[in-house]
C-alpha atoms as a PDB file:
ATOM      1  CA  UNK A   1    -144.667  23.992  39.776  1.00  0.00           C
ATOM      2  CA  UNK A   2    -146.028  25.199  36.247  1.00  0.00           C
ATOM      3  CA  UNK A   3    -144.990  24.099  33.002  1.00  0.00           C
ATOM      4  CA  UNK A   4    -144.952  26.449  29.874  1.00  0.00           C
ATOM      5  CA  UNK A   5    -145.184  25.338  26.203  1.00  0.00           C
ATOM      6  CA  UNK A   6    -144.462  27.921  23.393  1.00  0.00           C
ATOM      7  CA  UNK A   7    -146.743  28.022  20.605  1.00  0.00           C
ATOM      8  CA  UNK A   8    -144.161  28.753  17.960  1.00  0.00           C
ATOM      9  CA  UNK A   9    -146.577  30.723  15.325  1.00  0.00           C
ATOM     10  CA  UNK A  10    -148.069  32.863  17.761  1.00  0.00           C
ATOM     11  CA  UNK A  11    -144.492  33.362  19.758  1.00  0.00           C
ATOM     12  CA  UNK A  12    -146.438  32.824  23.177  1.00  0.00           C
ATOM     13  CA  UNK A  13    -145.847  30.599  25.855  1.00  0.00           C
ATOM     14  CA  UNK A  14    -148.924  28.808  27.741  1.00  0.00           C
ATOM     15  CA  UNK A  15    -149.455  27.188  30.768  1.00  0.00           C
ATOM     16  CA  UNK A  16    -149.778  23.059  30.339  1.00  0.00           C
ATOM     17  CA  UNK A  17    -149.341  21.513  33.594  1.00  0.00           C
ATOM     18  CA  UNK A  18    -148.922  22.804  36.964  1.00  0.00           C
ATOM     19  CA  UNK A  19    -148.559  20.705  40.136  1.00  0.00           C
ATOM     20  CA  UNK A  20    -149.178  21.340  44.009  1.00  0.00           C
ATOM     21  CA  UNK A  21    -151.509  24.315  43.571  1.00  0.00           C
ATOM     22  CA  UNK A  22    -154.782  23.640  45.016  1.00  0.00           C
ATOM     23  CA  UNK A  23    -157.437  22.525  42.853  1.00  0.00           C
ATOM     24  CA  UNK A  24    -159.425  26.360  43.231  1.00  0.00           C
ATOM     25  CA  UNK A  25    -156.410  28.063  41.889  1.00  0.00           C
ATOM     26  CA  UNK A  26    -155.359  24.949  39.034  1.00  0.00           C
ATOM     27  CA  UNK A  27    -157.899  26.356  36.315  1.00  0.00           C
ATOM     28  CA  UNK A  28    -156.845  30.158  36.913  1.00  0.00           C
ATOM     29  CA  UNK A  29    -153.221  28.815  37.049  1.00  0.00           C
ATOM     30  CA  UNK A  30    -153.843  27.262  33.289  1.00  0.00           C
ATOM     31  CA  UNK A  31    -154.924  30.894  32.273  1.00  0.00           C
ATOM     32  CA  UNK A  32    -151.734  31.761  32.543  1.00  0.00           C
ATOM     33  CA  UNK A  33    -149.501  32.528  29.550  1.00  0.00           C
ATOM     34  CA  UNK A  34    -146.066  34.536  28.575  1.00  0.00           C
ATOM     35  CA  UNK A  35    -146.496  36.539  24.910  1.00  0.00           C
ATOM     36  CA  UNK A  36    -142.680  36.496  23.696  1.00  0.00           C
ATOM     37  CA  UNK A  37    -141.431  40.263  22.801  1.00  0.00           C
ATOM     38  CA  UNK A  38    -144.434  42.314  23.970  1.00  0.00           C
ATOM     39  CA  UNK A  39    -145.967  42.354  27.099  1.00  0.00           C
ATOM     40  CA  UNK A  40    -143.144  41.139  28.936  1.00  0.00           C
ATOM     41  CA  UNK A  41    -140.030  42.271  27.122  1.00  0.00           C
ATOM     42  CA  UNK A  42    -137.269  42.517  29.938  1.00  0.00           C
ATOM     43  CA  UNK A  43    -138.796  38.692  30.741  1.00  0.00           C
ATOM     44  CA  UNK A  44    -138.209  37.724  27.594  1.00  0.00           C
ATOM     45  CA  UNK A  45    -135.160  38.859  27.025  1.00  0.00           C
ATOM     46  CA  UNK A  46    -133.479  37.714  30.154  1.00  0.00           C
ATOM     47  CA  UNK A  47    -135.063  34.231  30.235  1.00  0.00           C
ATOM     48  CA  UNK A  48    -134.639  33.294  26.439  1.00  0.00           C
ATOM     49  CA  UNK A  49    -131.876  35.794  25.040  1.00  0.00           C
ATOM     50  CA  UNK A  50    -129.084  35.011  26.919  1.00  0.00           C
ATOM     51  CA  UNK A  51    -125.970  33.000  25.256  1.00  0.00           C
ATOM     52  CA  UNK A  52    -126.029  30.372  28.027  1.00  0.00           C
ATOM     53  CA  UNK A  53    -130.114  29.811  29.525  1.00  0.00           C
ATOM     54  CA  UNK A  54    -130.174  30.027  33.299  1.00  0.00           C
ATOM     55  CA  UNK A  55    -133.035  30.503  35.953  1.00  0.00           C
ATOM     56  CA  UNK A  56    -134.171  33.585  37.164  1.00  0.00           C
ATOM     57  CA  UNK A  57    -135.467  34.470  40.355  1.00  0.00           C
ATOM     58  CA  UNK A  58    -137.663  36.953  41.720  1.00  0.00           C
ATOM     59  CA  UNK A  59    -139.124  38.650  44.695  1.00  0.00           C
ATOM     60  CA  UNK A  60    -142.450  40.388  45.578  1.00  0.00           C
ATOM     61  CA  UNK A  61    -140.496  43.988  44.177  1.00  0.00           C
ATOM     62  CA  UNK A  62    -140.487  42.693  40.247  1.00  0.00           C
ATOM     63  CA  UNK A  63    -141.767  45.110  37.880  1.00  0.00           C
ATOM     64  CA  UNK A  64    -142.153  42.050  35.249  1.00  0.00           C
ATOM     65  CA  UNK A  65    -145.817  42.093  34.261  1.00  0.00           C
ATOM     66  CA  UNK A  66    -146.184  38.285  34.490  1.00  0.00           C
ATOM     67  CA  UNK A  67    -144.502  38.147  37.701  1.00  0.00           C
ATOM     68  CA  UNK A  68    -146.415  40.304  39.379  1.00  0.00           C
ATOM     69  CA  UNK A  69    -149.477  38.876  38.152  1.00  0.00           C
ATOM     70  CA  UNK A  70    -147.942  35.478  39.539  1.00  0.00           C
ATOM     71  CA  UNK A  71    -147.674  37.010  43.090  1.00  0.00           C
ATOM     72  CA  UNK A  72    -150.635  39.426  42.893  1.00  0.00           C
ATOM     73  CA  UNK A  73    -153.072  36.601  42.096  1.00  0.00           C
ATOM     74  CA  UNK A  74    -152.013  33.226  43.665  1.00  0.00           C
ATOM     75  CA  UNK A  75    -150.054  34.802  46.866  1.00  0.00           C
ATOM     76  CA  UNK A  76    -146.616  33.997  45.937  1.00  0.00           C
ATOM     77  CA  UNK A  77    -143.768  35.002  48.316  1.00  0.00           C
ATOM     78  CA  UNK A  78    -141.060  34.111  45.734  1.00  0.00           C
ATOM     79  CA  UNK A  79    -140.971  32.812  42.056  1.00  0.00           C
ATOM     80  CA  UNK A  80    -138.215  31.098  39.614  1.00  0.00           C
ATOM     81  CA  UNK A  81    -138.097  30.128  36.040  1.00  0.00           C
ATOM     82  CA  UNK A  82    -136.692  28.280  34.080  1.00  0.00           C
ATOM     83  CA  UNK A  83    -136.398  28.443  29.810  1.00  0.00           C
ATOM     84  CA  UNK A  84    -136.354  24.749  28.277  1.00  0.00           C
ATOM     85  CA  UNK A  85    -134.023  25.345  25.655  1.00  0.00           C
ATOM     86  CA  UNK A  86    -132.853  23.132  23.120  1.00  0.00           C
ATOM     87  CA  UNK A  87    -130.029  23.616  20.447  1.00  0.00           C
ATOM     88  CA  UNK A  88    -130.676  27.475  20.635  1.00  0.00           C
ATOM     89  CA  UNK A  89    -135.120  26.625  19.982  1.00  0.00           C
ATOM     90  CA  UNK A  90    -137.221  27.719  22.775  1.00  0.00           C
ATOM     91  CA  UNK A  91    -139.449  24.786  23.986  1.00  0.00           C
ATOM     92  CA  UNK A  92    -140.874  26.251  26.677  1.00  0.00           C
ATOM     93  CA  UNK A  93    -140.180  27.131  30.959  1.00  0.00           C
ATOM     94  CA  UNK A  94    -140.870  26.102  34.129  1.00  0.00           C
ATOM     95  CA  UNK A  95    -142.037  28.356  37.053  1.00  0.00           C
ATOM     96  CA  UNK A  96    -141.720  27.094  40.293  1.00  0.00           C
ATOM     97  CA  UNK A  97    -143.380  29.750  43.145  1.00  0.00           C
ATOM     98  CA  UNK A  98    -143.786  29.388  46.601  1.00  0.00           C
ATOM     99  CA  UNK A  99    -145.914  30.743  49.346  1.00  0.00           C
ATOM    100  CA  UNK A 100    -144.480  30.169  52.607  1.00  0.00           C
ATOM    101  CA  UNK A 101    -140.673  30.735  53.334  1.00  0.00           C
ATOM    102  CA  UNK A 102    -139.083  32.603  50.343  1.00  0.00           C
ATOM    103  CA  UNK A 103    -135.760  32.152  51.107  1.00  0.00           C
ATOM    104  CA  UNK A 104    -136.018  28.668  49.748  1.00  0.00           C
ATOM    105  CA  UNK A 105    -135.970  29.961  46.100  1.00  0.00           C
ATOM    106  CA  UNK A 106    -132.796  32.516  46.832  1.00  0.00           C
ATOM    107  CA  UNK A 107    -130.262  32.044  44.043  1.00  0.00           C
ATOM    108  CA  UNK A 108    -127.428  30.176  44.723  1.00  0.00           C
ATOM    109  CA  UNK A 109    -125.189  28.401  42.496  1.00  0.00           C
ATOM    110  CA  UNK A 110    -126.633  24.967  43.700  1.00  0.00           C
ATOM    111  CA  UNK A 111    -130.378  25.473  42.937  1.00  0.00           C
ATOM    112  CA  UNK A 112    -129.667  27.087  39.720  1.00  0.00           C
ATOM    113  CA  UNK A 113    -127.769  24.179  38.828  1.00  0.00           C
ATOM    114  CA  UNK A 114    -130.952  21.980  39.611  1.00  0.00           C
ATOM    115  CA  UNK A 115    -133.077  23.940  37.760  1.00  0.00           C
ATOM    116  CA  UNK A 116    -130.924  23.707  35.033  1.00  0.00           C
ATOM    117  CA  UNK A 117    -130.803  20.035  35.434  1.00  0.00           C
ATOM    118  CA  UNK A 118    -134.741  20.077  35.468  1.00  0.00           C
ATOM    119  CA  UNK A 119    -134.540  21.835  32.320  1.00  0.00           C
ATOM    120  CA  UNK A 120    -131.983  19.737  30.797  1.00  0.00           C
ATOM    121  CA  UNK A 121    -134.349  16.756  31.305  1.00  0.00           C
ATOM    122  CA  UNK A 122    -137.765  18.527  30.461  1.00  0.00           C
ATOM    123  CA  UNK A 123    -136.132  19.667  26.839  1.00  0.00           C
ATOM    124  CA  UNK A 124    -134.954  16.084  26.173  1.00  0.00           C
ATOM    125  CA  UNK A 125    -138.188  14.938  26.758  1.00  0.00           C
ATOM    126  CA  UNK A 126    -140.107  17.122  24.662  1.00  0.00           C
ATOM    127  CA  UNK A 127    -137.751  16.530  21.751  1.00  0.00           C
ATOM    128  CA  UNK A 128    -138.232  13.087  21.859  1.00  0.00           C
ATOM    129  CA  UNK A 129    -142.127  13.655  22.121  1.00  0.00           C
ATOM    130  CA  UNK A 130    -142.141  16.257  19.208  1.00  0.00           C
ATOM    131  CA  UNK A 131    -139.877  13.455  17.217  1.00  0.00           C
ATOM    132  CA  UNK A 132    -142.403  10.878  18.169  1.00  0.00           C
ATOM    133  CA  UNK A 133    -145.315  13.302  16.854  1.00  0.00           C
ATOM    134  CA  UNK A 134    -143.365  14.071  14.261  1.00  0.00           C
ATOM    135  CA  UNK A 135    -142.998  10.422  12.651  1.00  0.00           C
ATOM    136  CA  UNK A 136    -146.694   9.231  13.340  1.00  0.00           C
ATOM    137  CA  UNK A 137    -148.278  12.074  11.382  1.00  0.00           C
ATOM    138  CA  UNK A 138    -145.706  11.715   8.606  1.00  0.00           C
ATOM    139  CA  UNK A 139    -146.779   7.488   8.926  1.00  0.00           C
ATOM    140  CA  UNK A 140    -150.314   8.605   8.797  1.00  0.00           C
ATOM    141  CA  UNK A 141    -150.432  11.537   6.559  1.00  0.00           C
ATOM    142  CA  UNK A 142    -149.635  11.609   2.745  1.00  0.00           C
ATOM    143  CA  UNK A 143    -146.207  13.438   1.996  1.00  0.00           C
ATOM    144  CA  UNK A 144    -147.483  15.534  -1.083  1.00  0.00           C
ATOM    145  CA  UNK A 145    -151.068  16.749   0.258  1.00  0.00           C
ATOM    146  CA  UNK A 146    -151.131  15.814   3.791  1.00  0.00           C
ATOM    147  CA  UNK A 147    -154.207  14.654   3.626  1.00  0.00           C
ATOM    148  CA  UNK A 148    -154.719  11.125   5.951  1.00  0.00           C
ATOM    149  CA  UNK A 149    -153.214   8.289   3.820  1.00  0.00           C
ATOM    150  CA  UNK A 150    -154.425   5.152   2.813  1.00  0.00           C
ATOM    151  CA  UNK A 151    -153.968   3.536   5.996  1.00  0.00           C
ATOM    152  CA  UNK A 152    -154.795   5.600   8.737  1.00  0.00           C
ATOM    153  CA  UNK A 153    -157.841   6.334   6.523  1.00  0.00           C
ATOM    154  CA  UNK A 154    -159.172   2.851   7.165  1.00  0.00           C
ATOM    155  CA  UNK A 155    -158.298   2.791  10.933  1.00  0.00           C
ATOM    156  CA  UNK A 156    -160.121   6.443  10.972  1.00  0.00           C
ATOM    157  CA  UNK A 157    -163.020   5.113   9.104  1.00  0.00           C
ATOM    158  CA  UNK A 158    -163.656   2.304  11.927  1.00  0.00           C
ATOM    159  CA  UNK A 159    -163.686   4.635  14.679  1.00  0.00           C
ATOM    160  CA  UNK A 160    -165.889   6.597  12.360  1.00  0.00           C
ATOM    161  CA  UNK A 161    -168.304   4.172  12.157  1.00  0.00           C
ATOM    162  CA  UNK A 162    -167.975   2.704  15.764  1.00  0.00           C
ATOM    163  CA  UNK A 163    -169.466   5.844  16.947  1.00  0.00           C
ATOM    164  CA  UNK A 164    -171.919   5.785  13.654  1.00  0.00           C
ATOM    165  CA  UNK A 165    -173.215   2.761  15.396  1.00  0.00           C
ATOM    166  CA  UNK A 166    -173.632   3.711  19.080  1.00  0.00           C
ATOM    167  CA  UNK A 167    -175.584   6.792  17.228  1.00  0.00           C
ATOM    168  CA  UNK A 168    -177.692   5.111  14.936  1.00  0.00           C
ATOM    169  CA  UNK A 169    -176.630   7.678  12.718  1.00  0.00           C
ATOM    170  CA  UNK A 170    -175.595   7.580   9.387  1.00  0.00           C
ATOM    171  CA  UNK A 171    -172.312   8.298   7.567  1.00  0.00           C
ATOM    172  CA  UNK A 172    -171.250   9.046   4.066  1.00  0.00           C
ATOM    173  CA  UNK A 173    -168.623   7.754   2.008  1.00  0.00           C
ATOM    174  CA  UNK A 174    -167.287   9.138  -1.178  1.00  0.00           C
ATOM    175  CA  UNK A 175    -164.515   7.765  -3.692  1.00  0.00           C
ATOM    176  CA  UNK A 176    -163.244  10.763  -6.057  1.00  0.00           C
ATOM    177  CA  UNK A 177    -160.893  10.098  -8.735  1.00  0.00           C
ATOM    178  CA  UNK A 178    -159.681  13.202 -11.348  1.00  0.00           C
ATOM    179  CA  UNK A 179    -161.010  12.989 -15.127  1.00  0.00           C
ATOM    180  CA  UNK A 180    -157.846  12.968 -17.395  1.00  0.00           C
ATOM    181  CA  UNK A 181    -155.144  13.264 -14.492  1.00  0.00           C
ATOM    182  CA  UNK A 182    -152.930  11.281 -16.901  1.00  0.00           C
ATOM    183  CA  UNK A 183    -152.996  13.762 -19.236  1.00  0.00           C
ATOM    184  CA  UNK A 184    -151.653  16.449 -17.049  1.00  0.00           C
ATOM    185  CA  UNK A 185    -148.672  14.600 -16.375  1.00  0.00           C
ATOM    186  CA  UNK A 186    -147.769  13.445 -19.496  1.00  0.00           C
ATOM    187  CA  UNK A 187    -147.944  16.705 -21.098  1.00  0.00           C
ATOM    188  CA  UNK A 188    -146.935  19.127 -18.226  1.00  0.00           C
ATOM    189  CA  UNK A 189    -144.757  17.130 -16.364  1.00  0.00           C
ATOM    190  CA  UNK A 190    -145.168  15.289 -12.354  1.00  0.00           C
ATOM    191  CA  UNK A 191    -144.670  19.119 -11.026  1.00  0.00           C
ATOM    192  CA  UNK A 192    -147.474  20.207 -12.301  1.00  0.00           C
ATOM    193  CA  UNK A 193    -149.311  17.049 -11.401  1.00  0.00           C
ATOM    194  CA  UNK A 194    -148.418  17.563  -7.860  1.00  0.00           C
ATOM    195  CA  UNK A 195    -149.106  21.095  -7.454  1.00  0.00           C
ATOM    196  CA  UNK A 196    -152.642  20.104  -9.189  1.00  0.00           C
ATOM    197  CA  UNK A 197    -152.949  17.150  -6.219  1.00  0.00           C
ATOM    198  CA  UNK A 198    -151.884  20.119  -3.909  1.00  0.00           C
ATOM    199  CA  UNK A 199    -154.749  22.159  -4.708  1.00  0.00           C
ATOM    200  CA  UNK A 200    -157.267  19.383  -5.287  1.00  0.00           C
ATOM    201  CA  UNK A 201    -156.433  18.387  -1.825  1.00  0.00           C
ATOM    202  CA  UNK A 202    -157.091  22.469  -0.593  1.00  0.00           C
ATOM    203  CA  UNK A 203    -160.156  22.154  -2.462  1.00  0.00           C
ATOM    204  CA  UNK A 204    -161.696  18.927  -1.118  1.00  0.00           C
ATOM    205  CA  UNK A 205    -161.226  20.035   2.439  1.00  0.00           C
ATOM    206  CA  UNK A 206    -162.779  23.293   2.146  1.00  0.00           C
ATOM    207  CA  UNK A 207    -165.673  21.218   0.544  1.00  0.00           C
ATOM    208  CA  UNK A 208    -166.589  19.646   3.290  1.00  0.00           C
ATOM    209  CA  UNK A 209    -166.864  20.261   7.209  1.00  0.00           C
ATOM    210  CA  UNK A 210    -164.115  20.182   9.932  1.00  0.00           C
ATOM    211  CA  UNK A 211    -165.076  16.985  11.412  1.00  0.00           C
ATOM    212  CA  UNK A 212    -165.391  14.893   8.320  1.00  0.00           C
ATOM    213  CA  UNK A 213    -161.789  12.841   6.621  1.00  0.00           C
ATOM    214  CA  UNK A 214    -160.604  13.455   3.703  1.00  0.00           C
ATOM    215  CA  UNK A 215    -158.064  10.828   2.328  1.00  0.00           C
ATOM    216  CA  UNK A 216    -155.752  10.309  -0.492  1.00  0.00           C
ATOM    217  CA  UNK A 217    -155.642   7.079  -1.076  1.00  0.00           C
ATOM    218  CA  UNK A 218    -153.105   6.466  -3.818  1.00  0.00           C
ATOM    219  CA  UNK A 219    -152.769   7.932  -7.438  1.00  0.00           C
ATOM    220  CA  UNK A 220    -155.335  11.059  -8.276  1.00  0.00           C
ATOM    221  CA  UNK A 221    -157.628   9.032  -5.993  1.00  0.00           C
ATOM    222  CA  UNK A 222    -159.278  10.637  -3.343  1.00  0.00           C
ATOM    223  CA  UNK A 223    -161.637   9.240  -0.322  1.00  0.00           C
ATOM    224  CA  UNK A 224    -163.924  11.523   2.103  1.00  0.00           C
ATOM    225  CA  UNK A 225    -166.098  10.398   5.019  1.00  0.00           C
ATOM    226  CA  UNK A 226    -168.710  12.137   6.057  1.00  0.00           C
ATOM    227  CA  UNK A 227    -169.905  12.255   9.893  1.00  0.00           C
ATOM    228  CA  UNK A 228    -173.716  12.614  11.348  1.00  0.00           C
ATOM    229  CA  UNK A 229    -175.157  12.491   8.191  1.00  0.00           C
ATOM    230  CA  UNK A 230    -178.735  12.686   9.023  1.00  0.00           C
ATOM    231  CA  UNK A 231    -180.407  11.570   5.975  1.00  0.00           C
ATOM    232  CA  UNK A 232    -179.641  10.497   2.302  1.00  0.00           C
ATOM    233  CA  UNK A 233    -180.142  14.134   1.226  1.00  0.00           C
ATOM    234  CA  UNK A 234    -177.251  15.610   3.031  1.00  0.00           C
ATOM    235  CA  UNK A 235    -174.749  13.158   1.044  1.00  0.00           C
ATOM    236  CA  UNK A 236    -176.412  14.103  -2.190  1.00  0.00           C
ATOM    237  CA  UNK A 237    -175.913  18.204  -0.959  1.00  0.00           C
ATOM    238  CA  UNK A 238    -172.191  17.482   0.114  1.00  0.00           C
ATOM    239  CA  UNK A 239    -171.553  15.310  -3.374  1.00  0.00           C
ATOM    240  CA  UNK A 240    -173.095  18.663  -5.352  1.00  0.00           C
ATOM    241  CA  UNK A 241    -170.143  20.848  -2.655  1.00  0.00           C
ATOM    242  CA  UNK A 242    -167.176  17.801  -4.417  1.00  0.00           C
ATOM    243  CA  UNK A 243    -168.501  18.425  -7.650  1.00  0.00           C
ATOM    244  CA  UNK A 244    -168.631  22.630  -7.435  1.00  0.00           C
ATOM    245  CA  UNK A 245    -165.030  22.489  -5.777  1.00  0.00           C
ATOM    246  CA  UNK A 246    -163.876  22.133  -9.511  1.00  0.00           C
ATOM    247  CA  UNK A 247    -166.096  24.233 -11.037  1.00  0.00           C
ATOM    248  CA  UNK A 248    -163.342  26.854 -11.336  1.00  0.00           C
ATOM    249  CA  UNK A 249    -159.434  26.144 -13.091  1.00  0.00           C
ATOM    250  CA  UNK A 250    -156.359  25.201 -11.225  1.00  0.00           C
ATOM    251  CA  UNK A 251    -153.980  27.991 -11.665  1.00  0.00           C
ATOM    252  CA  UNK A 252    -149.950  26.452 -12.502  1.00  0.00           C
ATOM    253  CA  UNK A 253    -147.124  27.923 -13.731  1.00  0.00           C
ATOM    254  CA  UNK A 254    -149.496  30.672 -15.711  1.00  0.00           C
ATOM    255  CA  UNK A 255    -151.931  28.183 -17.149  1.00  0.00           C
ATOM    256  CA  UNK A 256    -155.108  27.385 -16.336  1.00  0.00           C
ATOM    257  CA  UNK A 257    -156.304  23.333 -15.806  1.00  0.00           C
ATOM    258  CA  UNK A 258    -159.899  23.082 -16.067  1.00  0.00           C
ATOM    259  CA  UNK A 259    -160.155  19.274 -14.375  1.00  0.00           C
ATOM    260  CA  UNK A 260    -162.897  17.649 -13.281  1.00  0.00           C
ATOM    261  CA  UNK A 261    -163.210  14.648 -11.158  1.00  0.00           C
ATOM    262  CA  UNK A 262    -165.907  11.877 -10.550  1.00  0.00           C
ATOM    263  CA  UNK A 263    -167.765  11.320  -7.482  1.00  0.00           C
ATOM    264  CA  UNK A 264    -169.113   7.680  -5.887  1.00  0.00           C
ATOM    265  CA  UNK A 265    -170.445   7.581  -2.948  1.00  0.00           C
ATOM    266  CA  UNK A 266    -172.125   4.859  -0.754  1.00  0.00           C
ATOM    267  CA  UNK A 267    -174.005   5.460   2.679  1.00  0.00           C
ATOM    268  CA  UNK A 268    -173.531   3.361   5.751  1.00  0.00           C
ATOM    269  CA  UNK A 269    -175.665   1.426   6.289  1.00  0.00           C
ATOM    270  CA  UNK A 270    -177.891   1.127   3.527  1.00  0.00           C
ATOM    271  CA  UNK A 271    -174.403  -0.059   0.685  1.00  0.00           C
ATOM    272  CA  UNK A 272    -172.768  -1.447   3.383  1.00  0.00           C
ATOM    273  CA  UNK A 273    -171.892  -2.153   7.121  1.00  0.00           C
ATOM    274  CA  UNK A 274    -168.067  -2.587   6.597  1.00  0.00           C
ATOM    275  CA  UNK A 275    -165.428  -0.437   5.027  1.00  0.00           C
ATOM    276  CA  UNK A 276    -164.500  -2.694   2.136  1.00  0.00           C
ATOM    277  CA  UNK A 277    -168.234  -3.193   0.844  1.00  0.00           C
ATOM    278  CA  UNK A 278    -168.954   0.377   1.245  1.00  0.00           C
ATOM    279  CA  UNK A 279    -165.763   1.084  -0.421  1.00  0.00           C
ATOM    280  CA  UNK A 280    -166.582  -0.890  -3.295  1.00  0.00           C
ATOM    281  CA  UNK A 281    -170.233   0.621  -3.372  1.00  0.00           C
ATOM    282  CA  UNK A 282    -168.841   3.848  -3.845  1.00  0.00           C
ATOM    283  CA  UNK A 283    -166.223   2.767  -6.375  1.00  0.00           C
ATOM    284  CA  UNK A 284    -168.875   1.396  -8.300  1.00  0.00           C
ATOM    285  CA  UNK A 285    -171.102   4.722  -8.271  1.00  0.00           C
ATOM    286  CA  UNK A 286    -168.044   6.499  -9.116  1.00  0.00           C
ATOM    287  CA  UNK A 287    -166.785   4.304 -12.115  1.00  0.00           C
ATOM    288  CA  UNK A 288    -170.542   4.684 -13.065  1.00  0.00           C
ATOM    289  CA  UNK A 289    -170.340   8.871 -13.140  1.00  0.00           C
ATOM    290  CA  UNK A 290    -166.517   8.681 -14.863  1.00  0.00           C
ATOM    291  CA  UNK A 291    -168.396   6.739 -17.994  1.00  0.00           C
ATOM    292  CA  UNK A 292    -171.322   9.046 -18.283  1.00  0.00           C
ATOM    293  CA  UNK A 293    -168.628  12.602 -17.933  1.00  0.00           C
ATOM    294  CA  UNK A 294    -166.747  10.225 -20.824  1.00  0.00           C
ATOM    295  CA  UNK A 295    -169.333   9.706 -23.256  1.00  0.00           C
ATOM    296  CA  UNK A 296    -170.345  13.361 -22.828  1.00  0.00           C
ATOM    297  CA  UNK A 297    -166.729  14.286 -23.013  1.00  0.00           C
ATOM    298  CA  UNK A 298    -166.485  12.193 -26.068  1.00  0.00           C
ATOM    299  CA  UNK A 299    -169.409  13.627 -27.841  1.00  0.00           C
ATOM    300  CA  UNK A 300    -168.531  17.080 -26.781  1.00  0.00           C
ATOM    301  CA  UNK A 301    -164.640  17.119 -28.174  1.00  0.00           C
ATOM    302  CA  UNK A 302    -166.197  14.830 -31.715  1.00  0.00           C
ATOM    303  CA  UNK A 303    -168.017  18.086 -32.341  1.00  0.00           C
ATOM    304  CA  UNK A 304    -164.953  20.396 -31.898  1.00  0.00           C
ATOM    305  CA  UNK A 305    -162.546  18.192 -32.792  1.00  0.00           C
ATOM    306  CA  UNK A 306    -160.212  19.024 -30.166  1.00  0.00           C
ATOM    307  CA  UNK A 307    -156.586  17.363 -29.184  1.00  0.00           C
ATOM    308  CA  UNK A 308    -155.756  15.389 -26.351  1.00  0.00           C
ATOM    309  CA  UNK A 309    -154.180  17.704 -24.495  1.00  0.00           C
ATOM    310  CA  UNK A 310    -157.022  20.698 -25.290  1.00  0.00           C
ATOM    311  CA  UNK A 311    -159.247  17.659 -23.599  1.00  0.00           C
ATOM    312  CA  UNK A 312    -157.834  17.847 -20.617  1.00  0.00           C
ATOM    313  CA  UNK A 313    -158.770  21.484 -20.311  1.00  0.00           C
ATOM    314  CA  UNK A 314    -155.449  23.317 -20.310  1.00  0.00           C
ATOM    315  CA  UNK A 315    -155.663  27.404 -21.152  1.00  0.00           C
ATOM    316  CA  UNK A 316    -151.970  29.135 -21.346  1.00  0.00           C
END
């Protein structure tokens, strides 16, 4: 037996699971995959286009690409799938071949009622497991940016720095909070001030590698962990990459935003060995660069004598 999984985006099918295939054949089994509308088109057609879903069965004499690879390359004397359907949204099929005694997967109005029971089962199932992943990430994951939230960031940030420890390697930690966010709202309205969170959120993550976290934490306040940092200079690089990231406007609704943002940071574990001392390290260090971008702010808009809302940076 084989299971299938579409891949939605890429409207292919792939090989998940299989079972009773011996272990020399499991890997090439896995290899296996069914590209929706293609390669295969009769396949796909028959096995996901029909009004009411129902198994189809084949013999060595298919002219289905994927079928005949199935008996070409693992021996197969006879082959049926399956579609997992589920209020009309292809989840996926099952392909059950044999090698020995074909006859076993003839049609007949009793096995394709099985398989359809099989089915049946297998779709509620992955519902209920795509519901499941469904409501963690949206428990762990910030609604407006999804970046992690405030609370998954913390239980991230020990496993972080579990395997920080086993390493003897250092991580980074940085606290980021926008310059003048306020402003932006009250002027432009909470759309705007979300679509600005949007992109600061785009930003940040292209800032910094894969593997690293970046939170939001509440507010215009950002967090980002940095793995495998192997020395002090390395967080100072990746604080220079924060900064850069708004070096150039926010484009909304035809204006530009020019916003900047302040950057703390604190390195495990020379601030801190826990989360809440190296979280207050780096809110320190950040409060510490907000003042100095104020008082040069300050200075800067006394000599132009610009408005509150030209301080925020806002170009029509």
């Amino acid at each position: 037996m084989t299971v299938f999984l579409e891949h939605r985006a890429e409207r292919r099918l792939t090989c998940v699971a299989t079972h009773g295939y011996p272990p020399e054949l499991d890997d090439r089994m896995r290899e296996l995959e069914i590209v929706r509308g293609s390669s295969d088109p009769e396949l796909d057609r028959e096995l996901f286009g029909q009004d009411e879903p129902r198994a189809l069965f084949f013999g060595a004499e298919s002219d289905s690409p994927f079928v005949r690879r199935m008996f070409d390359t693992f021996g197969s004397k006879g082959l049926a799938i399956a579609p997992i359907i589920a209020r009309g949204k292809v989840l996926g099929a099952i392909g059950i071949a044999v090698t020995q005694r074909p006859e076993r997967l003839r049609e007949s109005r009793e096995l394709q009622d099985r398989l359809s029971g099989i089915s049946a089962q297998a779709a509620v199932g992955l519902e209920n497991g795509e519901l499941i992943d469904r409501v963690t990430y949206q428990a762990r994951h910030d609604p407006l940016t999804g970046l992690v939230n405030r609370s998954f960031f913390a239980e991230r940030f020990e496993r972080t720095l579990q395997d920080a420890r086993a390493a003897s390697a250092p991580l980074g930690l940085f606290y980021v909070d926008l310059d003048k966010f306020k402003q932006v709202n009250d002027h432009f309205g909470h759309e705007t001030g979300d679509e600005l969170l949007r992109q600061v959120a785009e930003r940040l993550l292209a800032a910094v590698r894969a593997h690293d976290t970046v939170a939001r934490l509440g507010g215009d306040e950002f967090a980002i962990v940095l793995r495998e940092v192997p020395d002090p200079t390395h967080v100072e690089a990746a604080v220079q990459r924060v900064t850069q990231a708004f070096a150039l406007p926010f484009s909304i609704g035809g204006a530009d935003f020019h916003i900047r943002a302040s950057v703390g940071r604190a390195i495990w574990p020379y601030d801190g060995e826990e989360l809440a001392g190296l979280l207050r390290c780096a809110d320190a260090s950040m409060y510490t660069a907000k003042r100095a971008a104020a008082a040069l702010a300050t200075a800067d808009d006394d000599d132009r004598g610009e408005s509150a809302v030209e301080m925020a940076g806002v170009e029509p």
